[in-house]
Protein backbone atom coordinates (compact mmCIF):
# COMPACT_ATOMS: atom_id res chain seq x y z
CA UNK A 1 0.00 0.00 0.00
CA UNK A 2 2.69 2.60 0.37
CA UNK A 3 4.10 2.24 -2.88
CA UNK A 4 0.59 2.54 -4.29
CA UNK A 5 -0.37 5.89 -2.54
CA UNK A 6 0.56 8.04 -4.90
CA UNK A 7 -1.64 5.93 -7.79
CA UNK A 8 -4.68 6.44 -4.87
CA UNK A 9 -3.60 9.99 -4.97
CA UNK A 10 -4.15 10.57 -8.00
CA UNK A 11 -7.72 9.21 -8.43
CA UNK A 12 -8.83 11.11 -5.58
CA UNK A 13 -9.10 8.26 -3.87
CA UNK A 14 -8.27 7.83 0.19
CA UNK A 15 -7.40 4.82 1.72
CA UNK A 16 -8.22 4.63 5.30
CA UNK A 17 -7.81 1.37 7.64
CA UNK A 18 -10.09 -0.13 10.34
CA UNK A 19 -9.10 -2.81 12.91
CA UNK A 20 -10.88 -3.68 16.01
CA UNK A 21 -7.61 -2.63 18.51
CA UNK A 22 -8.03 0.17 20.53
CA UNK A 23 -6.35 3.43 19.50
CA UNK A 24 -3.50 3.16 21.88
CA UNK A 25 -2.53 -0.19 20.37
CA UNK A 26 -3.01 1.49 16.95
CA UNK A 27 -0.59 4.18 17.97
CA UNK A 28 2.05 1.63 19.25
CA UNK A 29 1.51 -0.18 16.13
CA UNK A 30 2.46 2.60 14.04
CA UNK A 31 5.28 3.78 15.92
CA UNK A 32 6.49 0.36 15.51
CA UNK A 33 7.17 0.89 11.78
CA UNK A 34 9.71 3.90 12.44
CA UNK A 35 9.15 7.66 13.04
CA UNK A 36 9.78 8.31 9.26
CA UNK A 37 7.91 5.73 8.16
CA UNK A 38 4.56 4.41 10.19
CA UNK A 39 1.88 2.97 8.91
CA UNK A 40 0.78 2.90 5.26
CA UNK A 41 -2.53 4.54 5.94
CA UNK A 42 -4.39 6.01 8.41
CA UNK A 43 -5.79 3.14 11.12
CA UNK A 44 -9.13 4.11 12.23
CA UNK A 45 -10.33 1.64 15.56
CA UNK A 46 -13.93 -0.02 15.78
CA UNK A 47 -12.37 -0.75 19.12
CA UNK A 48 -15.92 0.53 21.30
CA UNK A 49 -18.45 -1.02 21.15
CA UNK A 50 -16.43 -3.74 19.71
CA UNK A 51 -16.28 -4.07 16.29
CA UNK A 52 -19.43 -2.54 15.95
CA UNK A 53 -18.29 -0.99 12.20
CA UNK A 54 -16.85 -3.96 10.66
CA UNK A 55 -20.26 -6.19 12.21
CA UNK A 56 -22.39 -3.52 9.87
CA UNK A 57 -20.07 -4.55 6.76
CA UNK A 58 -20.43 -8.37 8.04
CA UNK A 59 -16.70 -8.42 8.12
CA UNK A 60 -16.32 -9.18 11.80
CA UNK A 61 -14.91 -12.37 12.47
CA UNK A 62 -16.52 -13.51 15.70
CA UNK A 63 -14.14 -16.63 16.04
CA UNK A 64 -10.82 -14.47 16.58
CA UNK A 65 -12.92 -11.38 17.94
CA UNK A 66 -11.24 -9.20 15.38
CA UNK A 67 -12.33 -7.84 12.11
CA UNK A 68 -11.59 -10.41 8.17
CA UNK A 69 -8.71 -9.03 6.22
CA UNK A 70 -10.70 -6.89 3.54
CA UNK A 71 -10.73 -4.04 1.31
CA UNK A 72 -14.04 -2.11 1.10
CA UNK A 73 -14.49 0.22 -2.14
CA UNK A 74 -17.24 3.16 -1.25
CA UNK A 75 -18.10 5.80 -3.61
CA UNK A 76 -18.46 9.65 -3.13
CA UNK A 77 -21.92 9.02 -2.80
CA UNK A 78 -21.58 6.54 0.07
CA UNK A 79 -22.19 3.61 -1.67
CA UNK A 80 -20.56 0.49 -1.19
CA UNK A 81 -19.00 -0.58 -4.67
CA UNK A 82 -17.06 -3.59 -3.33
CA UNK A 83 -16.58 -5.50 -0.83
CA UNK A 84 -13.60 -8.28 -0.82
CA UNK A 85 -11.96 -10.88 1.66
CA UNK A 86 -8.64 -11.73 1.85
CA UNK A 87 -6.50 -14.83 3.13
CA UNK A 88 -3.70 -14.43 5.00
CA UNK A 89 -0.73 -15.99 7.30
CA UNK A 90 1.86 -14.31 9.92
CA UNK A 91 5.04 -15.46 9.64
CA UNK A 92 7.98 -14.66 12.14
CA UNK A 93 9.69 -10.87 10.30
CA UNK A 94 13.10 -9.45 10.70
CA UNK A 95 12.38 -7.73 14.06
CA UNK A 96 10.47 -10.19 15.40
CA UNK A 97 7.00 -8.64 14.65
CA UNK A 98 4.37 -10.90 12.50
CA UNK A 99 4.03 -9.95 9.01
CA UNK A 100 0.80 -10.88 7.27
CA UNK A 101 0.66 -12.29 3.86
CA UNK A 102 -2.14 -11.63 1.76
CA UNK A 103 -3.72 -12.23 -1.24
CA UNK A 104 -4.29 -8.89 -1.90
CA UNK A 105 -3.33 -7.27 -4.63
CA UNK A 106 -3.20 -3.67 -5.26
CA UNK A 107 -3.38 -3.33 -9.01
CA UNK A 108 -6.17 -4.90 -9.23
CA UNK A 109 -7.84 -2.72 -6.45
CA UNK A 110 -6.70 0.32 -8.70
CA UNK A 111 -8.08 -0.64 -11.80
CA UNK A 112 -11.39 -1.72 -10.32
CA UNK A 113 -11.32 2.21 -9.10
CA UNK A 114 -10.55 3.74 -12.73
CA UNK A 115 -13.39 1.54 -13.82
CA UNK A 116 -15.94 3.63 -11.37
């Protein structure tokens, strides 16, 4: 995602995360990645009530209490455009920290949003 935010950029297009962690986590989380770097995008928590967002999108995962791996296309109108799951794994990084592996892929996210 942060080598893509530049093609997001420029189809006026924001990219805004949600996970179910509390802000202070989300904070920690981000710091983790560097004070020059952080996070990709801007984490937004459905933290209180508990994953109350992500329930309304029926993308809450009730079995690990946290929210599916997903990317959620809405419109300038509000709409929802598209809506789509991903798989992934952790696996042990560099410094320790998981790093999730997903079937995501951004291209195809970007040309779904020039086709809008």
């Amino acid at each position: 995602m942060r080598k893509a935010q530049s093609e997001f950029s420029r189809r006026d297009t924001q990219v805004l995360g949600i996970s179910c962690d509390s802000t202070a986590t989300l904070a920690a989380y981000n710091l983790s990645f560097g004070p020059s770097l952080g996070y990709p995008v801007q984490l937004l928590s459905d933290f209180y009530p508990h994953g109350d967002v992500t329930k309304k999108y029926k993308l809450f995962n009730s079995e690990i209490g946290t929210a599916d791996r997903s990317a959620v296309v809405i419109d300038k109108s509000g709409y929802v455009r598209q809506v789509n799951k991903y798989q992934f794994r952790s696996v042990l990084g560099p410094n320790g920290y998981g790093i999730v592996d997903l079937d995501f892929n951004v291209k195809d996210l970007i040309s779904f949003i020039e086709d809008l």
